[in-house]
PDB file of N, CA and C in Angstrom:
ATOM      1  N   UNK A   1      -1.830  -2.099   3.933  1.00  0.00           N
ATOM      2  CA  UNK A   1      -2.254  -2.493   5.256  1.00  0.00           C
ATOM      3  C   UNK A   1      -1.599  -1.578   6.297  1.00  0.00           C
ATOM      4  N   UNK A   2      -2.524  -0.951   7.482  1.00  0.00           N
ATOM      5  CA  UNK A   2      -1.918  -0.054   7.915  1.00  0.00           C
ATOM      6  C   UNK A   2      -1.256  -0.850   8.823  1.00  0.00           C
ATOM      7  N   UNK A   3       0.219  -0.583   9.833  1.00  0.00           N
ATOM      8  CA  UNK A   3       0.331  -1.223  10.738  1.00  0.00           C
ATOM      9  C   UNK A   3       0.670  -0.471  11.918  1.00  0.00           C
ATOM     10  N   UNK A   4       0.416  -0.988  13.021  1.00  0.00           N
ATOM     11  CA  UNK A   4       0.723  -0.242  14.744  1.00  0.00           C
ATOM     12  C   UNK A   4       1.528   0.861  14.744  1.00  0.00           C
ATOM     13  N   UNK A   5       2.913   1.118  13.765  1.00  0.00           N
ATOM     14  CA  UNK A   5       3.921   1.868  13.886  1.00  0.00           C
ATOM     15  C   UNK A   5       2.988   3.172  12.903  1.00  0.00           C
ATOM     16  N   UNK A   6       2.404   2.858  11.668  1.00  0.00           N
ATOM     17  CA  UNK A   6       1.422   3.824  10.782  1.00  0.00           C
ATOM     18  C   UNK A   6       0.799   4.103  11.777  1.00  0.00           C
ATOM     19  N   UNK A   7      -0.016   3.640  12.786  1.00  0.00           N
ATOM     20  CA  UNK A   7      -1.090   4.367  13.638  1.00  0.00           C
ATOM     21  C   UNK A   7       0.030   5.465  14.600  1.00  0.00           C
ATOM     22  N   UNK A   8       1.223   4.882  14.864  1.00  0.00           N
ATOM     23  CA  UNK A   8       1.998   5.821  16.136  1.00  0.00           C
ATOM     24  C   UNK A   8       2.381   7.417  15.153  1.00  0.00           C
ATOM     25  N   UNK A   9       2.920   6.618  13.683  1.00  0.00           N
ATOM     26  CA  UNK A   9       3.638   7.678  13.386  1.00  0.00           C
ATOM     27  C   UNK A   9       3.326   8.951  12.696  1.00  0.00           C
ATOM     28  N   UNK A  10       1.752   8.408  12.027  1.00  0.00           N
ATOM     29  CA  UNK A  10       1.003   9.399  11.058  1.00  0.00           C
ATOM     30  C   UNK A  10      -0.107   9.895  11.951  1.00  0.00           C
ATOM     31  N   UNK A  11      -0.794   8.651  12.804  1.00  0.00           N
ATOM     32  CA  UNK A  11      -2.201   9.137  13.544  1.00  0.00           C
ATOM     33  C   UNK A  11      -1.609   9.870  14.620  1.00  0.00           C
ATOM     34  N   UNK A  12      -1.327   9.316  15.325  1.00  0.00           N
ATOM     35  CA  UNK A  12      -1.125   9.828  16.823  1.00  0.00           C
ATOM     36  C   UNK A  12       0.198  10.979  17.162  1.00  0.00           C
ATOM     37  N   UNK A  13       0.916  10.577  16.186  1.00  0.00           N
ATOM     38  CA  UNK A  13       2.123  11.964  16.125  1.00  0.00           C
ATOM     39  C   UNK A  13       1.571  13.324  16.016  1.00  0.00           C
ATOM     40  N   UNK A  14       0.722  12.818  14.423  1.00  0.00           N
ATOM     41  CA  UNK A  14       0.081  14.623  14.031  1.00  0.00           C
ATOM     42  C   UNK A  14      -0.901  14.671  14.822  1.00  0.00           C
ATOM     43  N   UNK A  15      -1.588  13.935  15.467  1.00  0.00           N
ATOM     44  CA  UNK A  15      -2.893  14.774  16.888  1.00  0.00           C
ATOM     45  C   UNK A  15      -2.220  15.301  17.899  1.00  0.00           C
ATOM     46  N   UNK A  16      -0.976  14.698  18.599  1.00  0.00           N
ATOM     47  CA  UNK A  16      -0.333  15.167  19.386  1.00  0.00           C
ATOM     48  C   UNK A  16       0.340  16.805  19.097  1.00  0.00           C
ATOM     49  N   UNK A  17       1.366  16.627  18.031  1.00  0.00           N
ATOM     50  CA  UNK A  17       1.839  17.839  17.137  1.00  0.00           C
ATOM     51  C   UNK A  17       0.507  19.162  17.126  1.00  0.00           C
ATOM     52  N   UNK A  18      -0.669  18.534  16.710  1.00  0.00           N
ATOM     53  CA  UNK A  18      -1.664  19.628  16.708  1.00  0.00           C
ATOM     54  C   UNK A  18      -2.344  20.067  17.985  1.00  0.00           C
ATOM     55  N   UNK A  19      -1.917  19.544  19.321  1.00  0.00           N
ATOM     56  CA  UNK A  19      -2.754  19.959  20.165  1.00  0.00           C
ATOM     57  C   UNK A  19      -2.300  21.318  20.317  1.00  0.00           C
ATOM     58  N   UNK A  20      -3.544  22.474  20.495  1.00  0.00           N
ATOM     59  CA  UNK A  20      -3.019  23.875  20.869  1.00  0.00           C
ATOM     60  C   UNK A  20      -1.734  23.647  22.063  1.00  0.00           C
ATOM     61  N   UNK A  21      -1.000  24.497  21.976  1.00  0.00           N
ATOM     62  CA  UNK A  21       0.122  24.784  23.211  1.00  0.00           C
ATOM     63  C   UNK A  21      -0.494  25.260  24.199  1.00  0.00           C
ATOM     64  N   UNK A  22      -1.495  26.267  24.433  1.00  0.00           N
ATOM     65  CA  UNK A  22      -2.206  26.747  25.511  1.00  0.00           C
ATOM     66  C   UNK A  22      -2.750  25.360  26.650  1.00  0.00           C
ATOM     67  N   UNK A  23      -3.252  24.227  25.838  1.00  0.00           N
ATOM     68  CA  UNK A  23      -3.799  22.865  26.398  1.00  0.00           C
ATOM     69  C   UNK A  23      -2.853  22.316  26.582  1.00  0.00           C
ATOM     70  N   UNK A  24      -1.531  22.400  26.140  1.00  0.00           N
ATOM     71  CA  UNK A  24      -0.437  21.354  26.975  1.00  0.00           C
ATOM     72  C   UNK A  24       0.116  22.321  28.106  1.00  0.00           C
ATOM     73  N   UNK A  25       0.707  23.240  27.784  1.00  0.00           N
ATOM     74  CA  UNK A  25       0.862  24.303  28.865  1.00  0.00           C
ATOM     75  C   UNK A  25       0.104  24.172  30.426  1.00  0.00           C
ATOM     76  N   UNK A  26      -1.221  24.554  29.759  1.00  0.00           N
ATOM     77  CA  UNK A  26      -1.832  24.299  31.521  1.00  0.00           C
ATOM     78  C   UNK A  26      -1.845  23.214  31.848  1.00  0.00           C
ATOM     79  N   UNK A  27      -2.041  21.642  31.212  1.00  0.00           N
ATOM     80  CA  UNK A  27      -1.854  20.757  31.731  1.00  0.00           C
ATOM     81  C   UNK A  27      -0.553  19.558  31.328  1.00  0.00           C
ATOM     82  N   UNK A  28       0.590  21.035  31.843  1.00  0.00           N
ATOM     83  CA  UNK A  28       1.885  19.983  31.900  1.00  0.00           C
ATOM     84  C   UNK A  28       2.246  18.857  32.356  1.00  0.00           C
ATOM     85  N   UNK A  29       2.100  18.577  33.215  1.00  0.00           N
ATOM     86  CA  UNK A  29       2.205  17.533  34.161  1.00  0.00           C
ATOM     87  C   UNK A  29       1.666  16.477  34.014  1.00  0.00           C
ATOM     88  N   UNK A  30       0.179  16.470  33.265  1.00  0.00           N
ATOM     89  CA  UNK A  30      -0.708  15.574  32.941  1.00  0.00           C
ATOM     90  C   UNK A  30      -1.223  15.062  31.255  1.00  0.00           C
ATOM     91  N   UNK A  31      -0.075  16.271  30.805  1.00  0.00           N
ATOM     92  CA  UNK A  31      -1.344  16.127  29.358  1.00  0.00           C
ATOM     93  C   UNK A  31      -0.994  14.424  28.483  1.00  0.00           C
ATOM     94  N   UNK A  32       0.168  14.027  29.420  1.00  0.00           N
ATOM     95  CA  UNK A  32       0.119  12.521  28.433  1.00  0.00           C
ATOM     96  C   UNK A  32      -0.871  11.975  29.030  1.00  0.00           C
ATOM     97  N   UNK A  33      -1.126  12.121  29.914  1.00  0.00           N
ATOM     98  CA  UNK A  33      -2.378  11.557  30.518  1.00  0.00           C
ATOM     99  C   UNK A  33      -3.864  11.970  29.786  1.00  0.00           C
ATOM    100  N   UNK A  34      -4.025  12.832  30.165  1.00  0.00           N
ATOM    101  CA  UNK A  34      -5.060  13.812  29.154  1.00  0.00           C
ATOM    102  C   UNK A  34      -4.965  13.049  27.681  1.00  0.00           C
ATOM    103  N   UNK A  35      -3.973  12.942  26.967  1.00  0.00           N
ATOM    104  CA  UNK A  35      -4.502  12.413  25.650  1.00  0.00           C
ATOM    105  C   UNK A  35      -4.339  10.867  25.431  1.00  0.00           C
ATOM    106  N   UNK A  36      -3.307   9.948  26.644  1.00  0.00           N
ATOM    107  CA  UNK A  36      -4.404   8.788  26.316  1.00  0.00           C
ATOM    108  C   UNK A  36      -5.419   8.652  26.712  1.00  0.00           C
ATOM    109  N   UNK A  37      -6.047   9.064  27.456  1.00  0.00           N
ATOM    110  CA  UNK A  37      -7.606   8.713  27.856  1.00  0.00           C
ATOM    111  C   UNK A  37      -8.272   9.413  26.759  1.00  0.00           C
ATOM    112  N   UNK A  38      -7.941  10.589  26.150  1.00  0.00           N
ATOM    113  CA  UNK A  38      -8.994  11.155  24.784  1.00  0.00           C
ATOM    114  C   UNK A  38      -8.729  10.093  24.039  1.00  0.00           C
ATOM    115  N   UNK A  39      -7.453   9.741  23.745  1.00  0.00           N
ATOM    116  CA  UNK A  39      -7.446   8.729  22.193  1.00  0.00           C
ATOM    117  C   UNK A  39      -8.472   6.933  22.729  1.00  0.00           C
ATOM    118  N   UNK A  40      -8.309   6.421  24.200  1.00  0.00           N
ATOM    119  CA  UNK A  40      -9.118   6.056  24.481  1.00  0.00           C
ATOM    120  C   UNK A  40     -10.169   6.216  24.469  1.00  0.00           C
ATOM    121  N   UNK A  41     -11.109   6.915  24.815  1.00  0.00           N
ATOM    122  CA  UNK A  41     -12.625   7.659  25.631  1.00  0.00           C
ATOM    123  C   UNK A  41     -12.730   7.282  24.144  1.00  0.00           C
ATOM    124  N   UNK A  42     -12.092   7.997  23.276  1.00  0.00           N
ATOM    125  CA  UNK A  42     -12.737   8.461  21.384  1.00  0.00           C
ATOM    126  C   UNK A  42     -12.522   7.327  20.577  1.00  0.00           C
ATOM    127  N   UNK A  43     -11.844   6.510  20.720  1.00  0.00           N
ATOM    128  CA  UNK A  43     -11.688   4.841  20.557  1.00  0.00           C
ATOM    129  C   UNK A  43     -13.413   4.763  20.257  1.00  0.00           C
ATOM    130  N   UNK A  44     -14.304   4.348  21.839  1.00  0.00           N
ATOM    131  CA  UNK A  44     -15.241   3.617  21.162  1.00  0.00           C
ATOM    132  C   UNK A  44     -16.574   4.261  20.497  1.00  0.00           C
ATOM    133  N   UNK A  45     -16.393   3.969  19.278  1.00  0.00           N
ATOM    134  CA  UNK A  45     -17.270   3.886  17.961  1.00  0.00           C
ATOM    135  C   UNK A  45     -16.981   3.244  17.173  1.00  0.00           C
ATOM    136  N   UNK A  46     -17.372   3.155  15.825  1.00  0.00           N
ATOM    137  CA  UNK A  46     -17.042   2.190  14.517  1.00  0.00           C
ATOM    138  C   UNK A  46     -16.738   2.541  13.267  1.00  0.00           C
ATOM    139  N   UNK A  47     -16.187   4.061  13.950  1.00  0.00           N
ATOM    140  CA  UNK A  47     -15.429   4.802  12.312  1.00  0.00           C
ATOM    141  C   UNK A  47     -14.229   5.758  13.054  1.00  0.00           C
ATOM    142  N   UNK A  48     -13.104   5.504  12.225  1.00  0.00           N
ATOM    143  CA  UNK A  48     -12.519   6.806  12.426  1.00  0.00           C
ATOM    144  C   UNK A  48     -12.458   8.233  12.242  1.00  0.00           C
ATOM    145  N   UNK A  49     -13.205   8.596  11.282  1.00  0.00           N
ATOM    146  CA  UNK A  49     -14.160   9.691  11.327  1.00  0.00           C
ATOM    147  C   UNK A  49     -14.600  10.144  12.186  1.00  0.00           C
ATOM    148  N   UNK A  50     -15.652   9.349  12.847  1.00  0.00           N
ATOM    149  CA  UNK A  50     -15.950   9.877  14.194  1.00  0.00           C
ATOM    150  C   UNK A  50     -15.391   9.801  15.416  1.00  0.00           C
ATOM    151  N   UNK A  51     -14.249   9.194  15.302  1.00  0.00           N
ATOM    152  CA  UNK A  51     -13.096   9.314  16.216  1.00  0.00           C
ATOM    153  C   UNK A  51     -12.784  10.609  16.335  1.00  0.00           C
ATOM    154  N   UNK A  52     -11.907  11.010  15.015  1.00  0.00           N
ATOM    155  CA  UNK A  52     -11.193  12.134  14.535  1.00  0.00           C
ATOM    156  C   UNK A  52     -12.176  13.034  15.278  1.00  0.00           C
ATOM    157  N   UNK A  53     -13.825  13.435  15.335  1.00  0.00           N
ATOM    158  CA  UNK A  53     -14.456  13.978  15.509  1.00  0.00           C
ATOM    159  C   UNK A  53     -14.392  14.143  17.359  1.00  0.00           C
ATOM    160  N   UNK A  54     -14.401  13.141  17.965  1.00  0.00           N
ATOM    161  CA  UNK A  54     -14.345  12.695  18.944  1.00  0.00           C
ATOM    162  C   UNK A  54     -13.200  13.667  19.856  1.00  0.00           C
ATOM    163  N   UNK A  55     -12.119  12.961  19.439  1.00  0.00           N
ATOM    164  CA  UNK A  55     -10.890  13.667  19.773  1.00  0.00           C
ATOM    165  C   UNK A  55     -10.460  15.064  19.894  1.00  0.00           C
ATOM    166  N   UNK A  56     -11.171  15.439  18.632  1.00  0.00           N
ATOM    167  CA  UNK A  56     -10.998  16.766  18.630  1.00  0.00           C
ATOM    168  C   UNK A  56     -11.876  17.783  19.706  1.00  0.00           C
ATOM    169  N   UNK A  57     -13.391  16.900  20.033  1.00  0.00           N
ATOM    170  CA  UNK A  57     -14.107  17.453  21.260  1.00  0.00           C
ATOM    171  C   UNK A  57     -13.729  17.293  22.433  1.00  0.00           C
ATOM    172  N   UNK A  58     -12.455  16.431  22.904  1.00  0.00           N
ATOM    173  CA  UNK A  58     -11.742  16.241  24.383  1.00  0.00           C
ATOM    174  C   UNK A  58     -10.583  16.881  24.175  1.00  0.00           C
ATOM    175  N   UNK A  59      -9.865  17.549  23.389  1.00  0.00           N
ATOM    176  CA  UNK A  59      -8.802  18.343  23.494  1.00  0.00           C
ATOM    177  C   UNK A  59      -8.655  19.180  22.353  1.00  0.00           C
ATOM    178  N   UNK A  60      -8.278  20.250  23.213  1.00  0.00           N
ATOM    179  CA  UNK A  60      -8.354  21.571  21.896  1.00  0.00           C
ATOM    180  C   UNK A  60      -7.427  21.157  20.748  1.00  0.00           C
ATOM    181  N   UNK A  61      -7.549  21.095  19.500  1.00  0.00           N
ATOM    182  CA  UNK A  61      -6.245  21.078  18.565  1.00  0.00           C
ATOM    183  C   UNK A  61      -6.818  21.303  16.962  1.00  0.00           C
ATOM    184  N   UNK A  62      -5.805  22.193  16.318  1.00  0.00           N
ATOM    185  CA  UNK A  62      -6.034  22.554  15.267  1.00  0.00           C
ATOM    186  C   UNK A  62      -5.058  21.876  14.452  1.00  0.00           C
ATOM    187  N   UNK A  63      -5.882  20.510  13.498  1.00  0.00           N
ATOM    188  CA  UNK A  63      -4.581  20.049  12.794  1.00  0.00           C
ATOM    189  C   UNK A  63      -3.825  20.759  12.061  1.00  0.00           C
ATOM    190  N   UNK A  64      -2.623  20.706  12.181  1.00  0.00           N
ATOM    191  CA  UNK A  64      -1.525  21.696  11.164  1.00  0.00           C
ATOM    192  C   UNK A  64      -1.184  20.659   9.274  1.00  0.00           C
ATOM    193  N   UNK A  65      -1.268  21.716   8.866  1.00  0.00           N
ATOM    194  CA  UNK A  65      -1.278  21.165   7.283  1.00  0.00           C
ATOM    195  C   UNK A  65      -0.251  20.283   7.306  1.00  0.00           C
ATOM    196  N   UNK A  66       0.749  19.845   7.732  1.00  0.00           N
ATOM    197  CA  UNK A  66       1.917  19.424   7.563  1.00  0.00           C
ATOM    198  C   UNK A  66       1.570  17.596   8.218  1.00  0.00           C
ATOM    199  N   UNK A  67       0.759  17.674   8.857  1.00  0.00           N
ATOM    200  CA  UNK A  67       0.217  16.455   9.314  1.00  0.00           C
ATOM    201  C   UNK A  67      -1.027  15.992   8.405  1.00  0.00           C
ATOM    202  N   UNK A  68      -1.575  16.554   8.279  1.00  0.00           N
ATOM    203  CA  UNK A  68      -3.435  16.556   7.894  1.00  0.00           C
ATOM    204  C   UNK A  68      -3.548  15.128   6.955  1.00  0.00           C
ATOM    205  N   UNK A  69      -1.966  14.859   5.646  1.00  0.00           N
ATOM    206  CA  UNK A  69      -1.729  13.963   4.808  1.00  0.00           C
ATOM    207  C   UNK A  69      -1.900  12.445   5.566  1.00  0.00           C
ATOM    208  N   UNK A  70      -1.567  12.783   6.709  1.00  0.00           N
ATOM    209  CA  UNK A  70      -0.659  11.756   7.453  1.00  0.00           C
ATOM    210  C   UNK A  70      -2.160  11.223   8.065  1.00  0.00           C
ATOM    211  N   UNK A  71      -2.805  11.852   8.935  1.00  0.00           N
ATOM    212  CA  UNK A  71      -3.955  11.383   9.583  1.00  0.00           C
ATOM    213  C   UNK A  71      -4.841  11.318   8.740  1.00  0.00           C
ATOM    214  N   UNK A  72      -4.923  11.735   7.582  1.00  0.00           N
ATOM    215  CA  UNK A  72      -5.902  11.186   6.824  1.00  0.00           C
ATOM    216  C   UNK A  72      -5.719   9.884   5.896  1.00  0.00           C
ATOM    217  N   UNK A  73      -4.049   9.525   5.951  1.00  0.00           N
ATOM    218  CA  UNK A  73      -4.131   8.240   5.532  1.00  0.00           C
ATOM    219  C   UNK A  73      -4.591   7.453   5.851  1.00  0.00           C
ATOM    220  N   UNK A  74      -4.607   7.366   7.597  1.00  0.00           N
ATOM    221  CA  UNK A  74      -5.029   6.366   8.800  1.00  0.00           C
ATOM    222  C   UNK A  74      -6.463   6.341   8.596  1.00  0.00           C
ATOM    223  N   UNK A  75      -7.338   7.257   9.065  1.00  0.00           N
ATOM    224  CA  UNK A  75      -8.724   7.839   8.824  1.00  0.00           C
ATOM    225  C   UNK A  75      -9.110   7.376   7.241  1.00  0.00           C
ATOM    226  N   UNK A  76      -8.762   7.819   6.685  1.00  0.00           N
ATOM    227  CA  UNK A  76      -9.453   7.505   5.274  1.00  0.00           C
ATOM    228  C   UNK A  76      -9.173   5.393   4.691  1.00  0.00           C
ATOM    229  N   UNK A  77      -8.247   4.975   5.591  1.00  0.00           N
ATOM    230  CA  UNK A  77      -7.723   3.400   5.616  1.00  0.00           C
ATOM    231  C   UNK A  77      -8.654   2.412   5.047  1.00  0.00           C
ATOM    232  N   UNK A  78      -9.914   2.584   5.383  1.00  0.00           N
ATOM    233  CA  UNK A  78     -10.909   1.177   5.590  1.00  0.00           C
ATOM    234  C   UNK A  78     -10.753   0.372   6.367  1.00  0.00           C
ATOM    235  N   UNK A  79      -9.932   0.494   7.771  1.00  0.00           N
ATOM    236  CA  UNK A  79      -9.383  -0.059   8.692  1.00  0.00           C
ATOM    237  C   UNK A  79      -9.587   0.059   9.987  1.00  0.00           C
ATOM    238  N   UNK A  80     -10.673   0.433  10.039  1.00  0.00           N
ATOM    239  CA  UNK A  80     -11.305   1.324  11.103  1.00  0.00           C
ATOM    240  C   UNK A  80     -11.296   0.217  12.058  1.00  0.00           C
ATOM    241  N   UNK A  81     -11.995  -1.195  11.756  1.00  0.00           N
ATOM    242  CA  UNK A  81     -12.051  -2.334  13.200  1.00  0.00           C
ATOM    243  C   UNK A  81     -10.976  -1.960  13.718  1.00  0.00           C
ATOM    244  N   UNK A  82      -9.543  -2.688  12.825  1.00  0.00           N
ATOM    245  CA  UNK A  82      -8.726  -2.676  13.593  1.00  0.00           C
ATOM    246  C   UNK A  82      -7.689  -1.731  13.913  1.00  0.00           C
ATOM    247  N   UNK A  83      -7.850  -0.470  13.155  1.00  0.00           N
ATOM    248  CA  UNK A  83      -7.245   0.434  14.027  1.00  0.00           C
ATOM    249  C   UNK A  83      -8.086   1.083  15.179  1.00  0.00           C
ATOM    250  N   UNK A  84      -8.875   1.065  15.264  1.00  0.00           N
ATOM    251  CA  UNK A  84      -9.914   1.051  16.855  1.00  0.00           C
ATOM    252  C   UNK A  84      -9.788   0.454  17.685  1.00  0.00           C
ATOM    253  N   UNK A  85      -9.779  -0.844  17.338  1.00  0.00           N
ATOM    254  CA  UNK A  85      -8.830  -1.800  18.588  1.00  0.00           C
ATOM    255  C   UNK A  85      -8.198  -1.445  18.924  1.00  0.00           C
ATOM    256  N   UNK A  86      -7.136  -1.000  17.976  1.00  0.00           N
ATOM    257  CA  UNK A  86      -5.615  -1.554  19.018  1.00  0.00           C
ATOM    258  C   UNK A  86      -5.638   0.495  19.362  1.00  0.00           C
ATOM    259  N   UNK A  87      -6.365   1.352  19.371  1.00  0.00           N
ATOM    260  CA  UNK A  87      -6.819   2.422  20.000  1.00  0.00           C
ATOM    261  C   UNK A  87      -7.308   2.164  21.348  1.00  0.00           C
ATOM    262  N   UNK A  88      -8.157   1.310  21.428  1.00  0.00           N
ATOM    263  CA  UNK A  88      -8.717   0.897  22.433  1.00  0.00           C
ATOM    264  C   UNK A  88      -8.250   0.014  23.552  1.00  0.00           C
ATOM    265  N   UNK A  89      -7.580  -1.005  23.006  1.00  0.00           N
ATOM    266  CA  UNK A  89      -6.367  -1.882  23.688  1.00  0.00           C
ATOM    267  C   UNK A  89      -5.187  -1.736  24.295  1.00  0.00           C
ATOM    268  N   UNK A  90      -4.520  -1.131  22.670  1.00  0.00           N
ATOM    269  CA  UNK A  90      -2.881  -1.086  23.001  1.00  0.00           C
ATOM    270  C   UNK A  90      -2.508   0.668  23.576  1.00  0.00           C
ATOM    271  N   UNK A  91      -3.614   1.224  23.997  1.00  0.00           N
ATOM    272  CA  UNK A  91      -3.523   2.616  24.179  1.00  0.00           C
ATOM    273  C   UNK A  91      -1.858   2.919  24.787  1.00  0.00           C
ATOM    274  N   UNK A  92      -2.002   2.376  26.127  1.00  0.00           N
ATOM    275  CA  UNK A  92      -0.848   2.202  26.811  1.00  0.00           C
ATOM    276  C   UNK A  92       0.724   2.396  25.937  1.00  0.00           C
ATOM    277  N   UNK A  93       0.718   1.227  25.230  1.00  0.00           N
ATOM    278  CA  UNK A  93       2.127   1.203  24.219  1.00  0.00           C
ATOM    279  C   UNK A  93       1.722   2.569  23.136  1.00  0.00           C
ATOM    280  N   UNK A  94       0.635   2.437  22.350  1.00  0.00           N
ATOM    281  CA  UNK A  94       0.930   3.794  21.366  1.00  0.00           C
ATOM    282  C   UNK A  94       0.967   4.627  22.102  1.00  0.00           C
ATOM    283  N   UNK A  95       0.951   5.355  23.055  1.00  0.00           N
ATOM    284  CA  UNK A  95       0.928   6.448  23.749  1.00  0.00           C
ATOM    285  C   UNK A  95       2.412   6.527  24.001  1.00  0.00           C
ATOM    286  N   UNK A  96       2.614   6.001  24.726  1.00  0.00           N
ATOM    287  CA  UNK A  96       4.458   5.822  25.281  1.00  0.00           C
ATOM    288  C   UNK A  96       5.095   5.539  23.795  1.00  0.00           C
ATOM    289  N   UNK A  97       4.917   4.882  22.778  1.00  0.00           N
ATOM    290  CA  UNK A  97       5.937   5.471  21.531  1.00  0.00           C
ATOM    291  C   UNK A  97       5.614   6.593  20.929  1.00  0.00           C
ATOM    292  N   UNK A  98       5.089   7.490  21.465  1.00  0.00           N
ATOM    293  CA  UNK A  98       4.603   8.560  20.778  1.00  0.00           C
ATOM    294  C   UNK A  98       5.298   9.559  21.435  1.00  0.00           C
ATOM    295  N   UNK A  99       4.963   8.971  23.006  1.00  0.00           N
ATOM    296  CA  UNK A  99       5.840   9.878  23.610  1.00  0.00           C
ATOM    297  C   UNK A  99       7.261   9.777  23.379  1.00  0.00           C
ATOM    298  N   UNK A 100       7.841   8.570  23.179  1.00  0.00           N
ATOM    299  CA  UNK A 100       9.060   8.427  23.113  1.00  0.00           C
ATOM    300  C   UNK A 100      10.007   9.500  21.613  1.00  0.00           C
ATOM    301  N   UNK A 101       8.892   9.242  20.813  1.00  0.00           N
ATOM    302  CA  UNK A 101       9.222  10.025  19.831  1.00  0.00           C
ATOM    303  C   UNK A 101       9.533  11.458  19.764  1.00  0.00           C
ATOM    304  N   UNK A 102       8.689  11.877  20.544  1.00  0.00           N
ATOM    305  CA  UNK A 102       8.432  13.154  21.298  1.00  0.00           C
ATOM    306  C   UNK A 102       9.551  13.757  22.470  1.00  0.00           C
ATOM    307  N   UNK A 103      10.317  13.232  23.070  1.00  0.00           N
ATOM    308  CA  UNK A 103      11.376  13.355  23.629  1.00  0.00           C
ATOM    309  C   UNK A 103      12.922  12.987  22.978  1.00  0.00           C
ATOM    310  N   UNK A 104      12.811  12.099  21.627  1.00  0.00           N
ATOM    311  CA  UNK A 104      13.778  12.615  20.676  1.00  0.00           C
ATOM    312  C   UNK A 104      13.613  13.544  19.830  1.00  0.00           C
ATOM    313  N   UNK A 105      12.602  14.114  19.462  1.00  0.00           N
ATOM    314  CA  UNK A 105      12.265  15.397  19.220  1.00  0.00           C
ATOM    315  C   UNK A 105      13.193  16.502  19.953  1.00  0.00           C
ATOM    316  N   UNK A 106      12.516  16.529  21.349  1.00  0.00           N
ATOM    317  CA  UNK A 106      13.026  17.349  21.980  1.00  0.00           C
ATOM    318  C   UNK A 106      14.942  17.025  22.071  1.00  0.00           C
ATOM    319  N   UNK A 107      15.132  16.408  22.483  1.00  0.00           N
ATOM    320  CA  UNK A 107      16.491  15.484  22.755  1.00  0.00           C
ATOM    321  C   UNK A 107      17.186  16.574  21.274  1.00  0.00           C
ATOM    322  N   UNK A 108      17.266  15.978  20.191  1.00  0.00           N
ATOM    323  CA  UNK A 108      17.188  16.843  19.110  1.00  0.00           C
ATOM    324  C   UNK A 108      17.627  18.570  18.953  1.00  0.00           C
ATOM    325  N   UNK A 109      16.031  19.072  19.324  1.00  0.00           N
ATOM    326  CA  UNK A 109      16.561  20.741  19.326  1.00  0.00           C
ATOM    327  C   UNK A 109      17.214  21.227  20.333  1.00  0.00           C
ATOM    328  N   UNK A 110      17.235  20.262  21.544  1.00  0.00           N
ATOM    329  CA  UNK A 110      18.125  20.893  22.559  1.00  0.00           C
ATOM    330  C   UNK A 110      19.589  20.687  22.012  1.00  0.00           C
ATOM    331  N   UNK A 111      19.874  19.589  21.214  1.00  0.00           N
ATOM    332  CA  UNK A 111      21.635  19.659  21.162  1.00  0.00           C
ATOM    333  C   UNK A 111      21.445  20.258  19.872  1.00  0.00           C
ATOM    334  N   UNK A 112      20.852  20.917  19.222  1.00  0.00           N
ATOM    335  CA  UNK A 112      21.041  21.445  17.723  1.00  0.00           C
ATOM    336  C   UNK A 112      21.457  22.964  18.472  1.00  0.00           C
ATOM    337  N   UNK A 113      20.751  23.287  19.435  1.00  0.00           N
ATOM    338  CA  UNK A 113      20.536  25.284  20.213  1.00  0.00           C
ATOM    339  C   UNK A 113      22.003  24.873  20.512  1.00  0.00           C
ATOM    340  N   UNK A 114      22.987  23.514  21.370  1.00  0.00           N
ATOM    341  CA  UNK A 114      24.009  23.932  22.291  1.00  0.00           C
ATOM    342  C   UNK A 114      25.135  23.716  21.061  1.00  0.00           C
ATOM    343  N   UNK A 115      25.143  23.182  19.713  1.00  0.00           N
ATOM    344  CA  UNK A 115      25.738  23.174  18.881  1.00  0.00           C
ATOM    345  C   UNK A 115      26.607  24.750  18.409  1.00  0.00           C
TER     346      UNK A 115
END
């Protein structure tokens, strides 16, 4: 059974991870913005498949092999109602733990460089 934290940590980590750098770059300021409304906007349908499809037409990104396992667990699930929902719903919270993740990331290589 997949659960909310599987959607933050396999789905939405590796789409984030794969967005080209050129598309976060120009839209620094905004791109958390920019990709909850894609993972929203691409929410409504009734497969994740065509999510995946979706997503990938509102923001440039080339999944990297190192993820591909991960989002295709989610995607390939049989879980599509309800991981669409809470795509569609809980956008707000998965977005902000994603981000959060994403700034211990960073948090991370910055004290590993001053080490």
């Amino acid at each position: 059974m997949v659960t909310e934290n599987d959607v933050i940590e396999k789905l939405l980590w590796g789409l984030w991870r794969s967005i080209d750098d050129s598309f976060k770059e120009r839209y620094f300021h905004e791109i958390w913005e920019h990709f909850e409304n894609a993972i929203k906007s691409s929410s409504y349908t009734n497969s994740l498949k065509k999510f995946l499809d979706n997503i990938k037409q509102r923001i440039p990104m080339t999944v990297q092999p190192k993820y591909q396992e991960n989002i295709l667990s989610i995607i390939d699930s049989g879980e599509d109602e309800r991981v669409l929902n809470w795509l569609r719903n809980e956008t707000t919270y998965l977005i902000m733990s994603c981000r959060v993740m994403n700034q211990e990331r960073l948090a991370e290589i910055k004290s590993n460089k001053q080490a």
